[in-house]
PDB file of N, CA and C in Angstrom:
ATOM      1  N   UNK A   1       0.828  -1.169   0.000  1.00  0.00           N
ATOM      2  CA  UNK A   1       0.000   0.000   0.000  1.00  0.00           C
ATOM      3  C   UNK A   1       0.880   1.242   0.000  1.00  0.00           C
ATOM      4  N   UNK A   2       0.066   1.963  -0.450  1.00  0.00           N
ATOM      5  CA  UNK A   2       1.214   3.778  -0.658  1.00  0.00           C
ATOM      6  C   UNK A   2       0.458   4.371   0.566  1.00  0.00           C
ATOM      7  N   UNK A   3       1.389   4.896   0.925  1.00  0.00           N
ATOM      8  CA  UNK A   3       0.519   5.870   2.454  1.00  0.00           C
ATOM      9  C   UNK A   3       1.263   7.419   2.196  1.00  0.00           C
ATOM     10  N   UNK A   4       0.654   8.270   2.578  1.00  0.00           N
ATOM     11  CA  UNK A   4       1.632   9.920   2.408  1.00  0.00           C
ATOM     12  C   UNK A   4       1.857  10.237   3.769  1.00  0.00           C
ATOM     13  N   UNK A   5       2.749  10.878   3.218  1.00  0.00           N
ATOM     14  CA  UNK A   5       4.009  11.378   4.210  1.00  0.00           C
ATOM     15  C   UNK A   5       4.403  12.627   4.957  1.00  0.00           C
ATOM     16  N   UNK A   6       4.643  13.229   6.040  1.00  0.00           N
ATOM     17  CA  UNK A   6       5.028  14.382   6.014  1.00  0.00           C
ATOM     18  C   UNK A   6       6.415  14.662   6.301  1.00  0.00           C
ATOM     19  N   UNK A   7       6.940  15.630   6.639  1.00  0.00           N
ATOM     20  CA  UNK A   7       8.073  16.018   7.060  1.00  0.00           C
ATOM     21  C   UNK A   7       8.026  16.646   8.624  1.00  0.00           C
ATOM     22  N   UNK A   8       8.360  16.065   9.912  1.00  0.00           N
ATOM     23  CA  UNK A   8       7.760  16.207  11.513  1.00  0.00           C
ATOM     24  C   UNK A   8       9.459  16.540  12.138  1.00  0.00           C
ATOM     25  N   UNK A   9       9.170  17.498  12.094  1.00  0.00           N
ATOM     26  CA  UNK A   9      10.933  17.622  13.152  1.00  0.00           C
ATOM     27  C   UNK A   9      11.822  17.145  12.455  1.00  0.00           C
ATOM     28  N   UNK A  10      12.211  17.099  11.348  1.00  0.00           N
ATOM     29  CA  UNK A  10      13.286  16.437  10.703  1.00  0.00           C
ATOM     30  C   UNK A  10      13.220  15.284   9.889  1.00  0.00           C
ATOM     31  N   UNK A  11      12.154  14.643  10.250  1.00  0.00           N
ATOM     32  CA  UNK A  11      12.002  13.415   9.842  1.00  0.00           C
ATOM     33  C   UNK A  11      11.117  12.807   9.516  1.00  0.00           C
ATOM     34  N   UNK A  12      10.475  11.798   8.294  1.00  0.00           N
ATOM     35  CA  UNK A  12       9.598  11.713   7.206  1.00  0.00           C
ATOM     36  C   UNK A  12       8.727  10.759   8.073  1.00  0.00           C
ATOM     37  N   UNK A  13       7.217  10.864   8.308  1.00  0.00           N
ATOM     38  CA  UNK A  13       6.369  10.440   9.203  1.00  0.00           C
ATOM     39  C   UNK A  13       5.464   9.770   7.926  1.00  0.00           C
ATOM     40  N   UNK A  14       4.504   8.991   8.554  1.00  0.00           N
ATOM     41  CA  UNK A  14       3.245   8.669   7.874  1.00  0.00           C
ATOM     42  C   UNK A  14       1.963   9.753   8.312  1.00  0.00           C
ATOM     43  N   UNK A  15       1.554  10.096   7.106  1.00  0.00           N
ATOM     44  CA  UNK A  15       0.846  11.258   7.547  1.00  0.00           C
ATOM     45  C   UNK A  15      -0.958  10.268   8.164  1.00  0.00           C
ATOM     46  N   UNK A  16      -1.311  11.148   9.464  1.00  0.00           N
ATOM     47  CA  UNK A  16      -2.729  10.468   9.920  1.00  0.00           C
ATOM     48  C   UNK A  16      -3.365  11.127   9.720  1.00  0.00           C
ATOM     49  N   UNK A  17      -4.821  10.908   9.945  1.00  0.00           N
ATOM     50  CA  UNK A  17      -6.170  12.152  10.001  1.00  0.00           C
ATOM     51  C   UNK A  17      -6.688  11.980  11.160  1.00  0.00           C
ATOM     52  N   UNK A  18      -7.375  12.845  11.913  1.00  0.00           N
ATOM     53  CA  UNK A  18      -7.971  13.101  12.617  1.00  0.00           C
ATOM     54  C   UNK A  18      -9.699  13.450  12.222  1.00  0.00           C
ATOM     55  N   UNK A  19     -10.118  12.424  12.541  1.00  0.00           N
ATOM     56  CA  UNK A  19     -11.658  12.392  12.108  1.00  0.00           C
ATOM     57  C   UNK A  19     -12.493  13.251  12.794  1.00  0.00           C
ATOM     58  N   UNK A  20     -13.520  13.545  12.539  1.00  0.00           N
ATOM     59  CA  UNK A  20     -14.037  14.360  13.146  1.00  0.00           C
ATOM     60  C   UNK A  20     -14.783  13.958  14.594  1.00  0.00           C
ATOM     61  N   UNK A  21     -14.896  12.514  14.301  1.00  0.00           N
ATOM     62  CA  UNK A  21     -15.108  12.292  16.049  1.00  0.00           C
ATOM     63  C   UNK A  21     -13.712  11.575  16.944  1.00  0.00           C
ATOM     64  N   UNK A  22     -12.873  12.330  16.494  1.00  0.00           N
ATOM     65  CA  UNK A  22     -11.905  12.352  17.359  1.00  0.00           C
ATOM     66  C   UNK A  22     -10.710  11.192  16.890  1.00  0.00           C
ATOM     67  N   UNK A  23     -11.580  10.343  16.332  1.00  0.00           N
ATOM     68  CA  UNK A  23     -10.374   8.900  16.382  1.00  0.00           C
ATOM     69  C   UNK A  23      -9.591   9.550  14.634  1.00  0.00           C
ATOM     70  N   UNK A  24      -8.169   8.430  14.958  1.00  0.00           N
ATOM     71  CA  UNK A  24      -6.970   8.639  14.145  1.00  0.00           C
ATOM     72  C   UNK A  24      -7.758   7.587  13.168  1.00  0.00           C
ATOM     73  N   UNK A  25      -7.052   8.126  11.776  1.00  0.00           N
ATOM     74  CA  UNK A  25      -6.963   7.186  10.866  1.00  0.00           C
ATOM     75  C   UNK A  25      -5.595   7.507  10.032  1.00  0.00           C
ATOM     76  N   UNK A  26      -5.799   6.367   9.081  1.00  0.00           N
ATOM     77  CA  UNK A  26      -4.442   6.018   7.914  1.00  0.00           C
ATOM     78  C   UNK A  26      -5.193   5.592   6.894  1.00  0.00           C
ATOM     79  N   UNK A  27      -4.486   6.593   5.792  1.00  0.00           N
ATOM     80  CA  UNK A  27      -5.368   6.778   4.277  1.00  0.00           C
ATOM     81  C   UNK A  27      -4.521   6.234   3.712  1.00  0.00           C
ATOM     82  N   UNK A  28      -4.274   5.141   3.086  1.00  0.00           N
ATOM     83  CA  UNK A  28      -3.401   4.396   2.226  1.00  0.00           C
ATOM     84  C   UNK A  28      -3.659   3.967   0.934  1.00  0.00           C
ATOM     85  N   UNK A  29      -3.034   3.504   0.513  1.00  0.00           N
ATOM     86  CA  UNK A  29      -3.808   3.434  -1.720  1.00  0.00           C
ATOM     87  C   UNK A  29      -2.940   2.057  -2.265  1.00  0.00           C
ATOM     88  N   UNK A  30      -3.977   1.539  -2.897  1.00  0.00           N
ATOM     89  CA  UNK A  30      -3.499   0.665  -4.155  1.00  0.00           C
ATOM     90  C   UNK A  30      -2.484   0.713  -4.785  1.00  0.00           C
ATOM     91  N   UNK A  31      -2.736   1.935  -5.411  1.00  0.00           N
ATOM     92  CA  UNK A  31      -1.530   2.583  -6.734  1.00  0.00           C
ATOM     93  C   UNK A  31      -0.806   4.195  -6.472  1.00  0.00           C
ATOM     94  N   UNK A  32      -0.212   4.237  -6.797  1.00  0.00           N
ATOM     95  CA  UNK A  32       0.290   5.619  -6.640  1.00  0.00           C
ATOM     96  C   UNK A  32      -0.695   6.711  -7.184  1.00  0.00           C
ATOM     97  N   UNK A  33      -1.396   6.368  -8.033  1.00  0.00           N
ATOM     98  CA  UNK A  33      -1.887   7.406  -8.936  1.00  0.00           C
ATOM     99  C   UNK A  33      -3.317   7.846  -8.286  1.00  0.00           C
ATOM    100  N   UNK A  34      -3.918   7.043  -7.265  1.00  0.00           N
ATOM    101  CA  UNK A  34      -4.984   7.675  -6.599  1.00  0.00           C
ATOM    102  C   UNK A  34      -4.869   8.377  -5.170  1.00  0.00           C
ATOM    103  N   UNK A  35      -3.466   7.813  -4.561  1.00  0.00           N
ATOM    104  CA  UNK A  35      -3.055   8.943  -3.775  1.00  0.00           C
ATOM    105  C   UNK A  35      -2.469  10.026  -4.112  1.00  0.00           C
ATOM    106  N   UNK A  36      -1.912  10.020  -5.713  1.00  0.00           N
ATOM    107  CA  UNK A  36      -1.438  11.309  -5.913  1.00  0.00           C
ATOM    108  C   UNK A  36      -3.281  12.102  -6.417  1.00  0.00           C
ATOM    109  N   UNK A  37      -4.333  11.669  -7.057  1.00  0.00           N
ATOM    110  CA  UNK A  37      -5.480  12.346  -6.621  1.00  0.00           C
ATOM    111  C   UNK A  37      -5.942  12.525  -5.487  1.00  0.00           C
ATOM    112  N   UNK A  38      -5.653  12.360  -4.587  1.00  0.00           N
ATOM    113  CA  UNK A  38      -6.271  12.682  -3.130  1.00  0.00           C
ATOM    114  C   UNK A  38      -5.088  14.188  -2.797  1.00  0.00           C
ATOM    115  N   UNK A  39      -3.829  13.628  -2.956  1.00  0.00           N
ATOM    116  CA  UNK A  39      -2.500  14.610  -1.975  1.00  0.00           C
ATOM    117  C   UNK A  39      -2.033  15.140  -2.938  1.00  0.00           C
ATOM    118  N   UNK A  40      -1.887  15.293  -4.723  1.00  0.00           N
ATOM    119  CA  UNK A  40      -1.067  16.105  -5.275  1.00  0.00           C
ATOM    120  C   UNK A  40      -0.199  15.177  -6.475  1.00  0.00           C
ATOM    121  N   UNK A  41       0.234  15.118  -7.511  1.00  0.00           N
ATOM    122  CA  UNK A  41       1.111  14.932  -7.820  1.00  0.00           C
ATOM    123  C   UNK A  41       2.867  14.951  -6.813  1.00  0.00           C
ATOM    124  N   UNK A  42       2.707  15.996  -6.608  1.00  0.00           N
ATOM    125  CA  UNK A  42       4.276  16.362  -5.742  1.00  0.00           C
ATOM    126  C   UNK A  42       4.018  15.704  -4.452  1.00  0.00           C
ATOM    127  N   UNK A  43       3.006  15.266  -4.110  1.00  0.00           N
ATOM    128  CA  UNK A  43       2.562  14.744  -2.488  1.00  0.00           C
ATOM    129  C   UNK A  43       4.054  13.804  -2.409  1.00  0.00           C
ATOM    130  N   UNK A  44       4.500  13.069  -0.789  1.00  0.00           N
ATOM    131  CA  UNK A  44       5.512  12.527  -1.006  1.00  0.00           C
ATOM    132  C   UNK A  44       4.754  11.427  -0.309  1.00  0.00           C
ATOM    133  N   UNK A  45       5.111  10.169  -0.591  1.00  0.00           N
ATOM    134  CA  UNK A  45       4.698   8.781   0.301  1.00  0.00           C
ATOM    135  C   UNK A  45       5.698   7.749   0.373  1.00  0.00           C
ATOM    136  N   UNK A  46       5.284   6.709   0.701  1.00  0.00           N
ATOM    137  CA  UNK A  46       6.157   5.367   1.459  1.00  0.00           C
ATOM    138  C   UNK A  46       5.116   4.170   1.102  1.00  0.00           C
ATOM    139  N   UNK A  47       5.911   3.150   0.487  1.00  0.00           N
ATOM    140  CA  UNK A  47       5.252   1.614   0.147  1.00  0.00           C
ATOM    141  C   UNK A  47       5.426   0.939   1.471  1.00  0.00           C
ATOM    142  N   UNK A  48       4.050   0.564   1.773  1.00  0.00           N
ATOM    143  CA  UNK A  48       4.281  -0.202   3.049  1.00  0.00           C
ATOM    144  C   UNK A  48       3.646  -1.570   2.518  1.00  0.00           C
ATOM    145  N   UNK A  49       4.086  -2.824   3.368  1.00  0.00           N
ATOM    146  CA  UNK A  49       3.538  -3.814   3.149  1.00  0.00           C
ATOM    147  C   UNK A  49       2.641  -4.254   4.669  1.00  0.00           C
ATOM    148  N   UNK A  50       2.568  -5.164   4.489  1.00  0.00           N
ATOM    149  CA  UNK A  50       1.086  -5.711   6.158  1.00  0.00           C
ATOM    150  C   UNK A  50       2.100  -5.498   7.390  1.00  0.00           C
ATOM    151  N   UNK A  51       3.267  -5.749   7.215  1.00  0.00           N
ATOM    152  CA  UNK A  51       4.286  -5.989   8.552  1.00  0.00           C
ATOM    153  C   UNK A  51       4.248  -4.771   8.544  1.00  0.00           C
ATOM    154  N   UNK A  52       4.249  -3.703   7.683  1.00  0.00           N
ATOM    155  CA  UNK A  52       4.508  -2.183   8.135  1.00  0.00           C
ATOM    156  C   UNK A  52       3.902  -1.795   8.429  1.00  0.00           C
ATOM    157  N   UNK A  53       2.374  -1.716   7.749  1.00  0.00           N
ATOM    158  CA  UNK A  53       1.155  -1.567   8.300  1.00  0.00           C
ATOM    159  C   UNK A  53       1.202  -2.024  10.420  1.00  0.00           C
ATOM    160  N   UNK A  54       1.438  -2.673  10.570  1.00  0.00           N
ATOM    161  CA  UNK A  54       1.328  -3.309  12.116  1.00  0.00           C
ATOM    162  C   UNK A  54       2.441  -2.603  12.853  1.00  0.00           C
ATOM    163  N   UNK A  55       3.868  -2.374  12.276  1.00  0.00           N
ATOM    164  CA  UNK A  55       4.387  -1.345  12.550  1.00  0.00           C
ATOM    165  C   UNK A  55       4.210  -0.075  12.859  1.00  0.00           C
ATOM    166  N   UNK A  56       3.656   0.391  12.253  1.00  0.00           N
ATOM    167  CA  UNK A  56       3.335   1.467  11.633  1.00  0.00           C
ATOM    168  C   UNK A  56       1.927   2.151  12.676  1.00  0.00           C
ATOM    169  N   UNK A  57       1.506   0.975  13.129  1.00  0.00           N
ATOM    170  CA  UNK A  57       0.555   0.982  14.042  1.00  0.00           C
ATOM    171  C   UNK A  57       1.540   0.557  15.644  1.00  0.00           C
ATOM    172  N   UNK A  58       2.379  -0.135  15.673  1.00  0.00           N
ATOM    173  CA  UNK A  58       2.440   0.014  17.115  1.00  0.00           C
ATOM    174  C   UNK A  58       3.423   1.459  17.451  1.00  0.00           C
ATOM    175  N   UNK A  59       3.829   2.001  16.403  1.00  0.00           N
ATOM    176  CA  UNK A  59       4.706   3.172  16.866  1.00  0.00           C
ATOM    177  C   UNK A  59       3.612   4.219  17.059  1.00  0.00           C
ATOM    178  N   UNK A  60       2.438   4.179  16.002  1.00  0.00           N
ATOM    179  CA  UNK A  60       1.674   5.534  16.471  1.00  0.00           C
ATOM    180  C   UNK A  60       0.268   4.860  16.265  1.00  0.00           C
ATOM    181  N   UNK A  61      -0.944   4.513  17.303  1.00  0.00           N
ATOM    182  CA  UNK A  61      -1.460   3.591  17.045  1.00  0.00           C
ATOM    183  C   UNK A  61      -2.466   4.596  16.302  1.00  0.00           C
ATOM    184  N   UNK A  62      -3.752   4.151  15.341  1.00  0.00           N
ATOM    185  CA  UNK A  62      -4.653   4.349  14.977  1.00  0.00           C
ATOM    186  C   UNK A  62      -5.980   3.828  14.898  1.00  0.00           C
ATOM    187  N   UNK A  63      -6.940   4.420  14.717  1.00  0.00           N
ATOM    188  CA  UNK A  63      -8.492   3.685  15.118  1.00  0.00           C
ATOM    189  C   UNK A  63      -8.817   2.992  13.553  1.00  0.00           C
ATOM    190  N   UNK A  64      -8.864   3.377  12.650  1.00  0.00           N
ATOM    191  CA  UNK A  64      -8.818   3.292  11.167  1.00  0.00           C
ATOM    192  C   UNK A  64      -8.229   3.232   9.943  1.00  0.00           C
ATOM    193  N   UNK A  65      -8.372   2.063   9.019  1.00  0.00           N
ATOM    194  CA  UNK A  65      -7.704   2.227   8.016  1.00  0.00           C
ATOM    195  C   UNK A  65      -8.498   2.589   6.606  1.00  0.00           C
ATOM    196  N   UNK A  66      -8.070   2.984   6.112  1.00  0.00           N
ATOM    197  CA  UNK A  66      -9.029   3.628   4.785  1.00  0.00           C
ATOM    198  C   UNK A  66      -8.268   2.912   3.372  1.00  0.00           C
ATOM    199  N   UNK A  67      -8.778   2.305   2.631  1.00  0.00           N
ATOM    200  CA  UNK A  67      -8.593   1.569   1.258  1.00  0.00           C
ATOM    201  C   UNK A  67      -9.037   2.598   0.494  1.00  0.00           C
ATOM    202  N   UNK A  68      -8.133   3.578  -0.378  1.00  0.00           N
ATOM    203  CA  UNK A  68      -8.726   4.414  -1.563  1.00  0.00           C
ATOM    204  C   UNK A  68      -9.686   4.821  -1.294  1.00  0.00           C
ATOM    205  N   UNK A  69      -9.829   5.766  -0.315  1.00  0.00           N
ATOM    206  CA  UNK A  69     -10.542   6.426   0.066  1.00  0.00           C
ATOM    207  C   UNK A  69     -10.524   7.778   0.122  1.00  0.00           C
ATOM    208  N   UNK A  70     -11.532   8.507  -0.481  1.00  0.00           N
ATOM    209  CA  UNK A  70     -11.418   9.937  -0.894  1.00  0.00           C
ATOM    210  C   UNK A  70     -10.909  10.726   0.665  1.00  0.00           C
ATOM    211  N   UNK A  71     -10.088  11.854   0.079  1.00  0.00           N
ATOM    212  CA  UNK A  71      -9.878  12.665   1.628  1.00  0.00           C
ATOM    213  C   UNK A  71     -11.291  13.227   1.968  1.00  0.00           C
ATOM    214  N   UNK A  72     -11.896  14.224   0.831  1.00  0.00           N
ATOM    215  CA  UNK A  72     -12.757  14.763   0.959  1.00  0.00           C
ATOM    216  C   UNK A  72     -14.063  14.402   0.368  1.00  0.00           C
ATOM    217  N   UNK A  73     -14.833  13.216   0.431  1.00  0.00           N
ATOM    218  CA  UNK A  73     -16.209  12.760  -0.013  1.00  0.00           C
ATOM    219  C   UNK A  73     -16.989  14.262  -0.014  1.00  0.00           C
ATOM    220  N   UNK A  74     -17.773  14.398  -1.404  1.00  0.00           N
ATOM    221  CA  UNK A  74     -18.595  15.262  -1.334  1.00  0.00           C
ATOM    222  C   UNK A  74     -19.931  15.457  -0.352  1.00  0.00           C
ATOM    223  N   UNK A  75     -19.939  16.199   0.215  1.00  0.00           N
ATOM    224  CA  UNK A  75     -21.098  16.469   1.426  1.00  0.00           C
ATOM    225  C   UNK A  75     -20.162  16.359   2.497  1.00  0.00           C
ATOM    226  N   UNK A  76     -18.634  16.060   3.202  1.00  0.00           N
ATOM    227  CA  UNK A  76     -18.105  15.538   3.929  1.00  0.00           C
ATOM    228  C   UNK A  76     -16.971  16.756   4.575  1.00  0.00           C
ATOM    229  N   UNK A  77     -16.864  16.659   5.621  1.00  0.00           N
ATOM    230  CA  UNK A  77     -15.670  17.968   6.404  1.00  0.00           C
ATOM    231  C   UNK A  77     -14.764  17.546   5.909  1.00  0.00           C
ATOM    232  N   UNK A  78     -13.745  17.767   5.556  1.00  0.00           N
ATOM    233  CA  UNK A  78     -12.038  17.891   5.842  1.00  0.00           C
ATOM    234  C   UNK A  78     -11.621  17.150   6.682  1.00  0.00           C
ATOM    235  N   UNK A  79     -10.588  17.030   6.917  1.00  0.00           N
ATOM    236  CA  UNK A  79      -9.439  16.737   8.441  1.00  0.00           C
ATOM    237  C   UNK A  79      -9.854  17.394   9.357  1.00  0.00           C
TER     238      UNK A  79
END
């Protein structure tokens, strides 16, 4: 899976969301080309596989995972 990325104090993070009722999620993608429609062409990300995924979760845990899933569904808030 492709997940995006930020840049946190120096160093390249997996980027989360914050839902609107409070719990974390992780927006991750199939292909590159529908997270670059969600985050940008220039967006930056990381190929994770299931072990990273679980990783990835015990360093920063989260409530949700999202499969190609729009950031912004029409009718829907933001981050």
């Amino acid at each position: 899976m492709y997940a995006p990325t930020i840049d946190l104090d120096g160093a390249t993070r997996i980027r989360m969301h914050e839902m609107r009722d409070g719990r974390t999620a992780l927006f991750v993608y199939s292909a590159i080309d529908r997270l670059e429609e969600q985050y940008g062409d220039d967006a930056r990300w990381v190929l994770l596989g299931v072990d990273d995924l679980q990783h990835a979760f015990e360093q920063v845990p989260y409530d949700l995972l999202f499969l190609d899933r729009e950031l912004h569904p029409e009718g829907a808030r933001g981050e």
